[in-house]
C-alpha atoms as a PDB file:
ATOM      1  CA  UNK A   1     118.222  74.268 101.070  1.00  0.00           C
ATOM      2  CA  UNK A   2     115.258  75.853  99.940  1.00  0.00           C
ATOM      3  CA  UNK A   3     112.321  73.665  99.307  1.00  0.00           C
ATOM      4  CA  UNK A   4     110.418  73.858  96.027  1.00  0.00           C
ATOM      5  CA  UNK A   5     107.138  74.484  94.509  1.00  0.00           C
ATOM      6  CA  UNK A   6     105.788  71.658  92.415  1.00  0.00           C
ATOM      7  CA  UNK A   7     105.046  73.904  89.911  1.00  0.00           C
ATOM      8  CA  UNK A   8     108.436  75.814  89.704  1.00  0.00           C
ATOM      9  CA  UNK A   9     110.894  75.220  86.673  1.00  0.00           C
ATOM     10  CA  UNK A  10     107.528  74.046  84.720  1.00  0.00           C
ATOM     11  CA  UNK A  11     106.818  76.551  82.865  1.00  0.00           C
ATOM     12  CA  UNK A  12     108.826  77.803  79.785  1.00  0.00           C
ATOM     13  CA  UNK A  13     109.098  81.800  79.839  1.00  0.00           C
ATOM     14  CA  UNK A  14     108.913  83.820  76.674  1.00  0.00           C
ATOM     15  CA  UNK A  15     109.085  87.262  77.303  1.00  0.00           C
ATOM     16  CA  UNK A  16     106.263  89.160  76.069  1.00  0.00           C
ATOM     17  CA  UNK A  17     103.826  85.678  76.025  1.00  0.00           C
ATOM     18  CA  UNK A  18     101.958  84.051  79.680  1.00  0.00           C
ATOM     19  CA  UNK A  19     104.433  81.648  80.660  1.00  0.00           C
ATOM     20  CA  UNK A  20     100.861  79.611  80.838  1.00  0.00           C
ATOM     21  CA  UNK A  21      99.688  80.241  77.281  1.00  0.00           C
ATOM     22  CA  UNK A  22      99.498  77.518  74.560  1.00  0.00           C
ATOM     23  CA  UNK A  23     102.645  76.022  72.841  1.00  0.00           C
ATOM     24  CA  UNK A  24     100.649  77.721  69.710  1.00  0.00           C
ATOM     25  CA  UNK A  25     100.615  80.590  70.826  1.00  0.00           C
ATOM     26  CA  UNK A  26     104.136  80.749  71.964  1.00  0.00           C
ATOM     27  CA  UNK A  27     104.720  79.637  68.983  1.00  0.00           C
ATOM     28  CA  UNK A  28     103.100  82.230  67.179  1.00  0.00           C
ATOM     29  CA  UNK A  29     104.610  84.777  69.044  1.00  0.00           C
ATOM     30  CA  UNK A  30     107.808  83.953  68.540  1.00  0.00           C
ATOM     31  CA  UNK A  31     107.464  84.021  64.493  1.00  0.00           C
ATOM     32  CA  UNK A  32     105.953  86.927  64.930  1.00  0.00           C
ATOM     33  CA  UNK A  33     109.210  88.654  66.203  1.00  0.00           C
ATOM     34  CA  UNK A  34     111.454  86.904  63.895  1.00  0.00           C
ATOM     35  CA  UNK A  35     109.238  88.135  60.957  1.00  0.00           C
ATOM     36  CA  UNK A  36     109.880  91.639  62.471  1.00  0.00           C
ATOM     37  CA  UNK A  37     113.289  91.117  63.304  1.00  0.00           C
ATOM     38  CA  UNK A  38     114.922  88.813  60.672  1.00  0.00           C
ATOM     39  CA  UNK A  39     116.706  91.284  58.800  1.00  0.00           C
ATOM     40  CA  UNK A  40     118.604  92.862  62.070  1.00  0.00           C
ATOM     41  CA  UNK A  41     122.111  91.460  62.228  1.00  0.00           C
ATOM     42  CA  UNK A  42     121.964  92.775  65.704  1.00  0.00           C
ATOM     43  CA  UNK A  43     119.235  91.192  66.835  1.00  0.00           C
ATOM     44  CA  UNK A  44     120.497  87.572  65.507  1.00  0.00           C
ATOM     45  CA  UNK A  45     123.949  88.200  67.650  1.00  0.00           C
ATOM     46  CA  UNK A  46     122.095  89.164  70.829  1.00  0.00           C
ATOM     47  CA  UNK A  47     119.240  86.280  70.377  1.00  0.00           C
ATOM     48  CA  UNK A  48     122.021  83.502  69.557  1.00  0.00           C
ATOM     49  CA  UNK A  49     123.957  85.404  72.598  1.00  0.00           C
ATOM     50  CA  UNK A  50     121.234  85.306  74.649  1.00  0.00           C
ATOM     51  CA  UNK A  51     120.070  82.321  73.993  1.00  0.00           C
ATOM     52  CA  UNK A  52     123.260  80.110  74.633  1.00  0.00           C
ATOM     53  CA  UNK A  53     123.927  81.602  78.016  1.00  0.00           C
ATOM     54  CA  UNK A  54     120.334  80.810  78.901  1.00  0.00           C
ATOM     55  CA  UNK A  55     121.072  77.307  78.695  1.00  0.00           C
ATOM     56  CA  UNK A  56     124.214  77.406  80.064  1.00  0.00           C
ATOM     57  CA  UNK A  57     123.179  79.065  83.255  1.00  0.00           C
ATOM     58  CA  UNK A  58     120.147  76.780  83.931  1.00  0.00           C
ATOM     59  CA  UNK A  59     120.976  73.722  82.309  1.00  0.00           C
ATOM     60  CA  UNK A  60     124.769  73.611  84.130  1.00  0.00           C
ATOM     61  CA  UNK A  61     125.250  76.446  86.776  1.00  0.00           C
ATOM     62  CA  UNK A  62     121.564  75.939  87.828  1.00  0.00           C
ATOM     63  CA  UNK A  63     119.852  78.691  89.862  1.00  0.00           C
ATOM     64  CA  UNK A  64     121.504  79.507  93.827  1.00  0.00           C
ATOM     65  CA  UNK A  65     119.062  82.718  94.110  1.00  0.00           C
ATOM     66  CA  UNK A  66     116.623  83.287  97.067  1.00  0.00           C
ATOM     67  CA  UNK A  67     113.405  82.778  97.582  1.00  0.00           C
ATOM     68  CA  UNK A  68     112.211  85.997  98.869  1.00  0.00           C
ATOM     69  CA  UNK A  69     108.933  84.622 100.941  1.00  0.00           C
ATOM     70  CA  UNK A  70     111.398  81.912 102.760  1.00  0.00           C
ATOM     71  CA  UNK A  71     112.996  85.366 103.953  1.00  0.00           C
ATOM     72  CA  UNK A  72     112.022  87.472 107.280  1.00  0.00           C
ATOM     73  CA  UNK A  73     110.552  90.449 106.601  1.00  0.00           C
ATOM     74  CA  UNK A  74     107.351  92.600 106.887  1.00  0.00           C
ATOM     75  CA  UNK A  75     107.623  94.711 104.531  1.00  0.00           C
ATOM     76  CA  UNK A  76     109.548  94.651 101.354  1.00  0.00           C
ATOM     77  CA  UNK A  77     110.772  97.529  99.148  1.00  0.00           C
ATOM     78  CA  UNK A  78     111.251  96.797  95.989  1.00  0.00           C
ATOM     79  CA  UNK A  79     113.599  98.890  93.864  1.00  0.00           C
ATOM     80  CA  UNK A  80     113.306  97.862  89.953  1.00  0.00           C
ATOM     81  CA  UNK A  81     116.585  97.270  88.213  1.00  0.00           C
ATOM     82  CA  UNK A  82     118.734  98.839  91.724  1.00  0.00           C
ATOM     83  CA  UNK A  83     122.173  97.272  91.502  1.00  0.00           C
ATOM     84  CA  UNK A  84     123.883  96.319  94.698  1.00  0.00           C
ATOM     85  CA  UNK A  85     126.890  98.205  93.943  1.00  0.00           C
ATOM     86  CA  UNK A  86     125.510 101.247  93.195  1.00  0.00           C
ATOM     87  CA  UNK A  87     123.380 101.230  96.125  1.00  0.00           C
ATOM     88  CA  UNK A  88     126.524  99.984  98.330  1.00  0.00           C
ATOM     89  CA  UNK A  89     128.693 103.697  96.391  1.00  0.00           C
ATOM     90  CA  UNK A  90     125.181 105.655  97.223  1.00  0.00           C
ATOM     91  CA  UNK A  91     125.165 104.863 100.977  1.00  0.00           C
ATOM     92  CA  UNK A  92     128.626 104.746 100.870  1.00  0.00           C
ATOM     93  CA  UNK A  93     129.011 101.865 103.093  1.00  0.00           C
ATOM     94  CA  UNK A  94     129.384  98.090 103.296  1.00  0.00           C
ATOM     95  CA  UNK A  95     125.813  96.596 102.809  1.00  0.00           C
ATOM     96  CA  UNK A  96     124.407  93.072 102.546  1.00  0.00           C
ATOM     97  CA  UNK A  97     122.886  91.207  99.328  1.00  0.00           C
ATOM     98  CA  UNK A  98     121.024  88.553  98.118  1.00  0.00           C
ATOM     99  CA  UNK A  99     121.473  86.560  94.830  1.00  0.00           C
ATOM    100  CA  UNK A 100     118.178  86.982  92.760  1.00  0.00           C
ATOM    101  CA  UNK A 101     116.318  84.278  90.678  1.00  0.00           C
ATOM    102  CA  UNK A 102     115.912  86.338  88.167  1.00  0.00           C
ATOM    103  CA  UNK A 103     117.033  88.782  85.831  1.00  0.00           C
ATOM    104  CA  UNK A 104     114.118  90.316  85.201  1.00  0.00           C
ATOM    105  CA  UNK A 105     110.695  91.513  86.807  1.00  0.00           C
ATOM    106  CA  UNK A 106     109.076  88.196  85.015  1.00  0.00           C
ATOM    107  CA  UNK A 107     111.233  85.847  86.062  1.00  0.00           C
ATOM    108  CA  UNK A 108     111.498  87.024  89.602  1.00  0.00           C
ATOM    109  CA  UNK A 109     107.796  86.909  90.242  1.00  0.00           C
ATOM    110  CA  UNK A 110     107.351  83.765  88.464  1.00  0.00           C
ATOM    111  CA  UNK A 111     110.339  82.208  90.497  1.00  0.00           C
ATOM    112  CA  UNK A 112     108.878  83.745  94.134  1.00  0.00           C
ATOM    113  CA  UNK A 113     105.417  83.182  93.628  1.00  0.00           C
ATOM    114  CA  UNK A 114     104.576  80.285  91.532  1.00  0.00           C
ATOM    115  CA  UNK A 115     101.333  79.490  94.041  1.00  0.00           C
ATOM    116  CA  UNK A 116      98.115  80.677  93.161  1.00  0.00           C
ATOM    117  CA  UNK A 117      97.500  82.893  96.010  1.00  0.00           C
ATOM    118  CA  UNK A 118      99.174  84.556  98.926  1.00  0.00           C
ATOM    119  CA  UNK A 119      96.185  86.284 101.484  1.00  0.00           C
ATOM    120  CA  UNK A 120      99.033  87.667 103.665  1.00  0.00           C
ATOM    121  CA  UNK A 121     100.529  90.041 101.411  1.00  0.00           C
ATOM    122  CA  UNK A 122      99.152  93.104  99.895  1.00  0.00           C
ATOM    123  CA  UNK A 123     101.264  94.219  97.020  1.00  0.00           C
ATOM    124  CA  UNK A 124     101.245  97.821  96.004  1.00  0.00           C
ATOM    125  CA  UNK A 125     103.617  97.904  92.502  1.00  0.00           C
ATOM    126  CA  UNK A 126     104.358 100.759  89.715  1.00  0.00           C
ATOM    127  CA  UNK A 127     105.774  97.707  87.528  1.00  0.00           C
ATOM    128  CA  UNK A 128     103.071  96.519  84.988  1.00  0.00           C
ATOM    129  CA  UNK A 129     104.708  93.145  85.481  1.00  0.00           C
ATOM    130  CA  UNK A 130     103.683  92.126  88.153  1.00  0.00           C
ATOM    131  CA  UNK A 131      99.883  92.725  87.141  1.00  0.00           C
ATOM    132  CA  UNK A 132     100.496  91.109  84.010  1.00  0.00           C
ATOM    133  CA  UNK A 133     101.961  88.302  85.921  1.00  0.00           C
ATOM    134  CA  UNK A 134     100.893  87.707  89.268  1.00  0.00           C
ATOM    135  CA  UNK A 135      97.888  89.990  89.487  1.00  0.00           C
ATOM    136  CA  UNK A 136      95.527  87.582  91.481  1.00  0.00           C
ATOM    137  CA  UNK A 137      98.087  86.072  93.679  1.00  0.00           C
ATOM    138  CA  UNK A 138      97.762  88.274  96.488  1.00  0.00           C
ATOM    139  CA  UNK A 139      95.363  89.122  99.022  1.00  0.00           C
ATOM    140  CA  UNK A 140      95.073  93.017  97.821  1.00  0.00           C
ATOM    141  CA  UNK A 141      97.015  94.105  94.176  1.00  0.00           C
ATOM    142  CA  UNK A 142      97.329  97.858  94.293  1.00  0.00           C
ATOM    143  CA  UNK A 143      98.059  98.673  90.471  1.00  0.00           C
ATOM    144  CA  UNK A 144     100.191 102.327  90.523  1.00  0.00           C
ATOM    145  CA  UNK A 145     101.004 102.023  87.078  1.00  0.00           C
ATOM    146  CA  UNK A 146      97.165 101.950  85.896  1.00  0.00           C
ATOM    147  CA  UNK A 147      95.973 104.960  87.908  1.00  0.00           C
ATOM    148  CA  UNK A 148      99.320 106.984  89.131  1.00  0.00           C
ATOM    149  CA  UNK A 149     101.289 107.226  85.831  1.00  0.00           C
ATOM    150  CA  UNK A 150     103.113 110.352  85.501  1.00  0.00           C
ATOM    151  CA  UNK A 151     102.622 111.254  82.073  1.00  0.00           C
ATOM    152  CA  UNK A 152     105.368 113.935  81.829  1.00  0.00           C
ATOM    153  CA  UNK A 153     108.176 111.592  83.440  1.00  0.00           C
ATOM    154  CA  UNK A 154     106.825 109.071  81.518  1.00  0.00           C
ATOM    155  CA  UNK A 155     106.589 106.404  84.691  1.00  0.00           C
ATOM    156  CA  UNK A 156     105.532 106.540  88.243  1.00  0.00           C
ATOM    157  CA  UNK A 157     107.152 109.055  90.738  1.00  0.00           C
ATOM    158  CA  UNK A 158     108.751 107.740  93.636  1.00  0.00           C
ATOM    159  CA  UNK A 159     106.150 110.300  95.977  1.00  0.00           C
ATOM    160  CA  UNK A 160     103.504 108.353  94.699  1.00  0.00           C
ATOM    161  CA  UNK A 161     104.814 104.738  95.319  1.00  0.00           C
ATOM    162  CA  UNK A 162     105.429 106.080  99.246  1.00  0.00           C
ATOM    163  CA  UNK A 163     102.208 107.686  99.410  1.00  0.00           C
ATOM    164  CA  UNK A 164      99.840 104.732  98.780  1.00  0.00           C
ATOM    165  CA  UNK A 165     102.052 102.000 100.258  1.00  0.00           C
ATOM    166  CA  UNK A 166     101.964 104.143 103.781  1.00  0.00           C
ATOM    167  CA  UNK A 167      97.993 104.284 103.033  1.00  0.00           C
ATOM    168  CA  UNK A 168      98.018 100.217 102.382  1.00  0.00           C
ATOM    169  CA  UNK A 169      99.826  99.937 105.757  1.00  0.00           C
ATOM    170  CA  UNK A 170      96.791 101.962 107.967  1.00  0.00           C
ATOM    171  CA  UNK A 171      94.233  99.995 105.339  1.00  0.00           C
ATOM    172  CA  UNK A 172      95.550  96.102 105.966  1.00  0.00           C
ATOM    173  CA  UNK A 173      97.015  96.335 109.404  1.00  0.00           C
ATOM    174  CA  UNK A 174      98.573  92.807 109.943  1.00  0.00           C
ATOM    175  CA  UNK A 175      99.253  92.357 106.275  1.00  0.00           C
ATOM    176  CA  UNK A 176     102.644  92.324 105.124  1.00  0.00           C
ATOM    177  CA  UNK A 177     103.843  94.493 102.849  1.00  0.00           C
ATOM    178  CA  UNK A 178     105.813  94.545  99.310  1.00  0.00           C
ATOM    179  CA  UNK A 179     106.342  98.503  97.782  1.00  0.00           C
ATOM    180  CA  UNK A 180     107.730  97.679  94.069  1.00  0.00           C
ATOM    181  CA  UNK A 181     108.906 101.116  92.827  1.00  0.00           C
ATOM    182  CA  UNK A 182     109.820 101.369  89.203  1.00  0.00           C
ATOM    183  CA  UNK A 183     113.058 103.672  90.275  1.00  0.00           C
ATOM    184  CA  UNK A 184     115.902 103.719  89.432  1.00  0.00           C
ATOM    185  CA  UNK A 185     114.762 101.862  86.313  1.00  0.00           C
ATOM    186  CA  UNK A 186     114.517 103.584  83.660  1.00  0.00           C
ATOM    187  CA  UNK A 187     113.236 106.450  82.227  1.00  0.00           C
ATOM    188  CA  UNK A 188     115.091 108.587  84.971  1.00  0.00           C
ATOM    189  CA  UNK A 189     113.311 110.958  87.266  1.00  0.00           C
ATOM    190  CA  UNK A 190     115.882 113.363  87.014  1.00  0.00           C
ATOM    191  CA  UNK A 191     116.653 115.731  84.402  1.00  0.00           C
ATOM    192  CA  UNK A 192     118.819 113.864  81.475  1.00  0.00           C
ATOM    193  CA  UNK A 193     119.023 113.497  77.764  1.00  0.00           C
ATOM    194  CA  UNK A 194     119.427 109.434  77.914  1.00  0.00           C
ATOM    195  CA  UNK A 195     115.881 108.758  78.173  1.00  0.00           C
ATOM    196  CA  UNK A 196     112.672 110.905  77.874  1.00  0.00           C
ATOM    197  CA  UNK A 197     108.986 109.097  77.418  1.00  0.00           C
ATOM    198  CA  UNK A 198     109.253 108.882  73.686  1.00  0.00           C
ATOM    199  CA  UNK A 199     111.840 106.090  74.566  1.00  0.00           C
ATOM    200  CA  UNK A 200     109.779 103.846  76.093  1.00  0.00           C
ATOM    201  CA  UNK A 201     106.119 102.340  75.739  1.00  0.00           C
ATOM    202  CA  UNK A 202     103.413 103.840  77.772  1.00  0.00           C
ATOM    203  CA  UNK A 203     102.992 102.042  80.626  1.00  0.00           C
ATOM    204  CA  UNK A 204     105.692  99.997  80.493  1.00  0.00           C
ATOM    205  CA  UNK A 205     109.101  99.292  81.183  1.00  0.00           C
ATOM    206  CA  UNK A 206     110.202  97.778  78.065  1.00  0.00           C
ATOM    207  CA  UNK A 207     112.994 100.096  75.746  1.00  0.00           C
ATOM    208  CA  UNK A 208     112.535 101.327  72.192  1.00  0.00           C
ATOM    209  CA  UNK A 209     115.343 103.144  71.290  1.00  0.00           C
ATOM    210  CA  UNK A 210     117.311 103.929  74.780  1.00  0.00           C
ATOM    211  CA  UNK A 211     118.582  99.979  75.294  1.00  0.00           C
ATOM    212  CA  UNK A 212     119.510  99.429  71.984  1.00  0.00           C
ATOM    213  CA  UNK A 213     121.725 102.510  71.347  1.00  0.00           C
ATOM    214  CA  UNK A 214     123.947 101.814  74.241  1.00  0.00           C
ATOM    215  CA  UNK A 215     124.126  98.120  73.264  1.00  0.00           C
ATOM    216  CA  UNK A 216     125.680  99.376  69.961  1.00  0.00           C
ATOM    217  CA  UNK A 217     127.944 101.619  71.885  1.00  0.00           C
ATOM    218  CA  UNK A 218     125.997 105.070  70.682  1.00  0.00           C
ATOM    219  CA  UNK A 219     125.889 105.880  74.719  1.00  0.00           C
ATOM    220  CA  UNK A 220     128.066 105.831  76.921  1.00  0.00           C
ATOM    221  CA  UNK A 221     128.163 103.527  79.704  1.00  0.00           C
ATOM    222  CA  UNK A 222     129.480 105.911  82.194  1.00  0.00           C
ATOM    223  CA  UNK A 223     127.154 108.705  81.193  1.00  0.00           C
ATOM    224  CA  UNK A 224     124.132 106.297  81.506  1.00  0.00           C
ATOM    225  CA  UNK A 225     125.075 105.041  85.086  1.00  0.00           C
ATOM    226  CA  UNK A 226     125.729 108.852  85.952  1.00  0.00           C
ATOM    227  CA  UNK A 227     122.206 109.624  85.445  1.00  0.00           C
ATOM    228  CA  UNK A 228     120.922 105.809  86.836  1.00  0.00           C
ATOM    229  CA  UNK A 229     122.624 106.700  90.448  1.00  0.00           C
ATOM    230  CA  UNK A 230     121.656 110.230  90.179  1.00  0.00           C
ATOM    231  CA  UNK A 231     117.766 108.953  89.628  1.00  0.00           C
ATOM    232  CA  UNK A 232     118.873 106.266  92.627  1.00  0.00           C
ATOM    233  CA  UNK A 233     119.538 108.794  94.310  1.00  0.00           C
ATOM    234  CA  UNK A 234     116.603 111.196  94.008  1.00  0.00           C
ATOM    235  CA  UNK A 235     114.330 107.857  95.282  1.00  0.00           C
ATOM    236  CA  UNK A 236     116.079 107.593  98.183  1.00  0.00           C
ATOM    237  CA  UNK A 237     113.830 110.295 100.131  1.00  0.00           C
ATOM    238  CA  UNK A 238     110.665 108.968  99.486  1.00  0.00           C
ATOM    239  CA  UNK A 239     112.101 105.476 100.173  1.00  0.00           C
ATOM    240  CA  UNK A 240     113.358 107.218 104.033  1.00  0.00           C
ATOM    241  CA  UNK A 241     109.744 108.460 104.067  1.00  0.00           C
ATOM    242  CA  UNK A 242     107.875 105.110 103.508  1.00  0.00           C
ATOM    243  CA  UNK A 243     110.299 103.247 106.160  1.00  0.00           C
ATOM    244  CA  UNK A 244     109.525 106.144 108.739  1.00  0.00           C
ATOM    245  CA  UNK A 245     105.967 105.166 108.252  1.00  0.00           C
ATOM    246  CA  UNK A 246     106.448 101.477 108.847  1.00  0.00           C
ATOM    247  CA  UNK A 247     106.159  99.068 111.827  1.00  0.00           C
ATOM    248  CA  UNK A 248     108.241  95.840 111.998  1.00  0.00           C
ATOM    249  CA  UNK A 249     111.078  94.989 109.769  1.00  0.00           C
ATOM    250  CA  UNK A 250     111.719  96.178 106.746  1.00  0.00           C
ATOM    251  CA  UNK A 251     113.774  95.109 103.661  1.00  0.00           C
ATOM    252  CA  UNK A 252     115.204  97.048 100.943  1.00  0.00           C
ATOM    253  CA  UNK A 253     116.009  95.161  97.759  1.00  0.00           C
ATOM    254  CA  UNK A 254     115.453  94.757  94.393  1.00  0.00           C
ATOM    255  CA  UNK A 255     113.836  92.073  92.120  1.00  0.00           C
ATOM    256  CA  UNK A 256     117.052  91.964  89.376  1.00  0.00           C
ATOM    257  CA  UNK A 257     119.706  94.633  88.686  1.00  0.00           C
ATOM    258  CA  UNK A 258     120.855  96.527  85.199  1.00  0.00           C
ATOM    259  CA  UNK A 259     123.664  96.566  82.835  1.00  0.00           C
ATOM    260  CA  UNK A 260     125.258  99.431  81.028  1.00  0.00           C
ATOM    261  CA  UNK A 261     126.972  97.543  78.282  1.00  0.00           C
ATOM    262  CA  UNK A 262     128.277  94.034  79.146  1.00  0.00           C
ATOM    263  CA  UNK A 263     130.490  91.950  75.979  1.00  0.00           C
ATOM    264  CA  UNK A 264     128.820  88.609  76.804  1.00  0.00           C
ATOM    265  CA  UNK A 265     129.979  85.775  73.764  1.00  0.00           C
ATOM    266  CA  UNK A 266     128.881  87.844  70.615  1.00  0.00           C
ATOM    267  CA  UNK A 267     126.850  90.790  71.997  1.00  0.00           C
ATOM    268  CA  UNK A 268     127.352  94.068  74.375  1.00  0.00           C
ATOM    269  CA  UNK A 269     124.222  93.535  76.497  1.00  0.00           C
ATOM    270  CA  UNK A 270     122.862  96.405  77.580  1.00  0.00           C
ATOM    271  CA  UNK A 271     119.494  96.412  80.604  1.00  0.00           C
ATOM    272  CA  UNK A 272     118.171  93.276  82.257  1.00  0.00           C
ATOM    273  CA  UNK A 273     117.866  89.971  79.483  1.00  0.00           C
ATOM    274  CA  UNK A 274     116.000  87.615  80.449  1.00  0.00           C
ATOM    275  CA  UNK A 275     117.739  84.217  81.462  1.00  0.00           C
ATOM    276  CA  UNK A 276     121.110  85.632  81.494  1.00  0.00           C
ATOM    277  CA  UNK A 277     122.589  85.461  85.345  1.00  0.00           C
ATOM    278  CA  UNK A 278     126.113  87.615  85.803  1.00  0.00           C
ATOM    279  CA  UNK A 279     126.433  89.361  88.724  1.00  0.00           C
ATOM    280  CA  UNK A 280     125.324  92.845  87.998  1.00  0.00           C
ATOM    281  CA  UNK A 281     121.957  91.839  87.202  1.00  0.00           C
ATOM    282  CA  UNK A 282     121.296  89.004  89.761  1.00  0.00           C
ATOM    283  CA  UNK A 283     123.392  90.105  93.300  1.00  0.00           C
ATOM    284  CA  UNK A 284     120.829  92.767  94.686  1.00  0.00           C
ATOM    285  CA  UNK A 285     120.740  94.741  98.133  1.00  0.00           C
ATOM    286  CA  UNK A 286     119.388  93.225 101.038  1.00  0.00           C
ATOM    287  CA  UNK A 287     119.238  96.141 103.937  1.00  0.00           C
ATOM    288  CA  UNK A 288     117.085  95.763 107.220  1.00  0.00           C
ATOM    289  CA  UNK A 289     115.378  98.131 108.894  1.00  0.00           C
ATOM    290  CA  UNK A 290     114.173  97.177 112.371  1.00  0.00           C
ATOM    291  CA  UNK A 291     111.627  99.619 114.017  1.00  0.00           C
ATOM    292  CA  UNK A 292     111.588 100.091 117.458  1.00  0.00           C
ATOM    293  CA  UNK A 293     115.319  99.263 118.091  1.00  0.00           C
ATOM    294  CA  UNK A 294     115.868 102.437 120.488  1.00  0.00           C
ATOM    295  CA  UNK A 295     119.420 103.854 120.131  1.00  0.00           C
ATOM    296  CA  UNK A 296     120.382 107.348 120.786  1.00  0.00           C
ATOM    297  CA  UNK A 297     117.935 109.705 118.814  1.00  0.00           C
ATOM    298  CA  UNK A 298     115.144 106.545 118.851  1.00  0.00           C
ATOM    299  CA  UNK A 299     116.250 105.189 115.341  1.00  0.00           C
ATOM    300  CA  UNK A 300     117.841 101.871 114.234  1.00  0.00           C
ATOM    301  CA  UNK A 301     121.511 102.306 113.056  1.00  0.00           C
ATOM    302  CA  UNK A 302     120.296 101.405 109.336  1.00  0.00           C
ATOM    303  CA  UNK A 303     117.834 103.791 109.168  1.00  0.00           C
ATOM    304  CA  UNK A 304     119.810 106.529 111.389  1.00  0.00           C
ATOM    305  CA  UNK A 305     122.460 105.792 108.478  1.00  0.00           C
ATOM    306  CA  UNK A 306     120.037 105.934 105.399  1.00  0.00           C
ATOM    307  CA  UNK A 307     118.736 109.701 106.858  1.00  0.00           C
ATOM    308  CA  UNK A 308     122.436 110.417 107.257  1.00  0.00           C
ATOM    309  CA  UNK A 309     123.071 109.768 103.410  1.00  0.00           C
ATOM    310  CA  UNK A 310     120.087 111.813 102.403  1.00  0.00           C
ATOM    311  CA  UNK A 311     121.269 115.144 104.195  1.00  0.00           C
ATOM    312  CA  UNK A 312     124.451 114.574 102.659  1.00  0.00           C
ATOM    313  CA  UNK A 313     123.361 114.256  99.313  1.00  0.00           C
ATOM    314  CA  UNK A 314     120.947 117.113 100.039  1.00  0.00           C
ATOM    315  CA  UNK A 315     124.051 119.057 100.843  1.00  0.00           C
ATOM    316  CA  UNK A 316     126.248 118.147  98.108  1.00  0.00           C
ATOM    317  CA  UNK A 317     123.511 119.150  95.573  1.00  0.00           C
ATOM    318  CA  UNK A 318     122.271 115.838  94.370  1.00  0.00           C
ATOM    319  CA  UNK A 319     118.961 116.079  95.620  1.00  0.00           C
END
């Protein structure tokens, strides 16, 4: 069983508002949004939605997901929003998972690292999130979002995630390692109509227009998840790259997963809610990398398997 933090399930989580801030402020903020929002039928069904299954979840299921620093790793990939089954179609193989505690960035970090501050880790993220929430808790936070945004793509390219991670792992040898890339989140690195920058907030990974449109059916599911592997896909190079670069053992995962249009009580969910825990958004991938396992061609079967995968989407056109 895994032991818990005295402050952990303490703090009441509003998204958009420091879980730490004053009950007047929370306050505040939430009348805010309802002033903004009142009139929105939609937003009523998916807030009353949203809201019930929140309770039900942590006041009755309760929460069986990992703690990720109770696992064995050295370095951790991150992959925002990567769902295990796509990942498991991608590689197009059996792979393991882990159940997440939370279905989004915000509740995952809050959930994993409630303490005040881990000096072992050095944490180099494209996610705004974790800044926003965790940003002095480790021994070194490398922000990507603040100085490697991609203007054009509208978030921060895969390249550059690999790039200063492997530069992290010469700067902090003995320092463990968690790479948080923003792919496949949304918007997609590769070339698609679903969502461009004008979709989503600078520096950020919350929707405007994108989310809601396929919650009200004005996308299609299948389209959407088309263009999510495809942009799962494209990552999967520079993700190769980084783990070629790496000592020790190394874990792919993700911190929650995605929906493309889910009927939950009285609303087609659509993203990663907050609070609500159904299996596409909370059963991630959990895929080890061990380096210096010597099998023929000097590779671990895992990674021997991921650069397998690669050339064949190279050759199939997908990359």
């Amino acid at each position: 069983m895994n032991k818990r933090s005295p402050t952990r399930g303490k703090l009441t989580l509003i998204k958009g508002v420091n879980p730490r801030a004053s009950k007047a402020t929370k306050l505040k903020h939430v009348l805010n949004v309802v002033r903004k929002r009142y009139k929105d039928p939609y937003w009523w069904q998916k807030e009353i939605s949203r809201d019930i299954l929140e309770i039900y979840y942590k006041k009755i299921k309760g929460n069986d997901g990992i703690y990720v620093l109770e696992e064995k790793w050295d370095n951790l990939i991150i992959l925002d929003a990567c769902r295990y089954d796509v990942l498991k179609e991608v590689l197009g193989k059996d792979i393991d998972y882990r159940i997440s505690r939370g279905s989004t960035t915000s509740e995952w970090l809050r959930e994993n690292f409630p303490e005040k501050k881990y000096d072992d880790i050095v944490y180099i993220t494209a996610n705004p999130w974790v800044s926003k929430r965790a940003g002095s808790a480790f021994y070194k936070l490398i922000p990507l979002w603040r100085d490697g945004w991609d203007e054009e793509l509208g978030t921060v390219h895969p390249k550059t995630t690999t790039e200063v991670t492997l530069e992290a792992a010469k700067k902090y040898p003995g320092k463990r390692l968690i790479a948080h890339y923003l792919q496949p989140h949304a918007p997609y690195i590769v070339e698609n109509e679903i969502t461009t920058k004008e979709n989503y907030c600078e520096a950020s990974t919350e929707p405007k227009e994108f989310i809601r449109q396929l919650e009200r059916g004005n996308l299609s599911p299948i389209t959407v998840r088309d263009v999510y592997k495809r942009s799962l896909e494209a990552t999967l190079p520079y993700v190769y790259e980084l783990i070629e670069g790496l000592t020790g053992r190394t874990v792919i995962t993700a911190d929650h997963g995605e929906l493309f249009g889910k009927k939950l009580m009285f609303y087609n969910f659509a993203g990663h809610p907050w609070g609500v825990r159904v299996p596409e958004l909370i059963q991630v991938p959990w895929v080890v990398f061990e380096s210096g396992v010597n099998l023929p061609g000097g590779k671990s079967s895992e990674q021997k398997g991921l650069k397998d995968v690669i050339s064949r989407l190279k050759r199939e056109g997908h990359i």
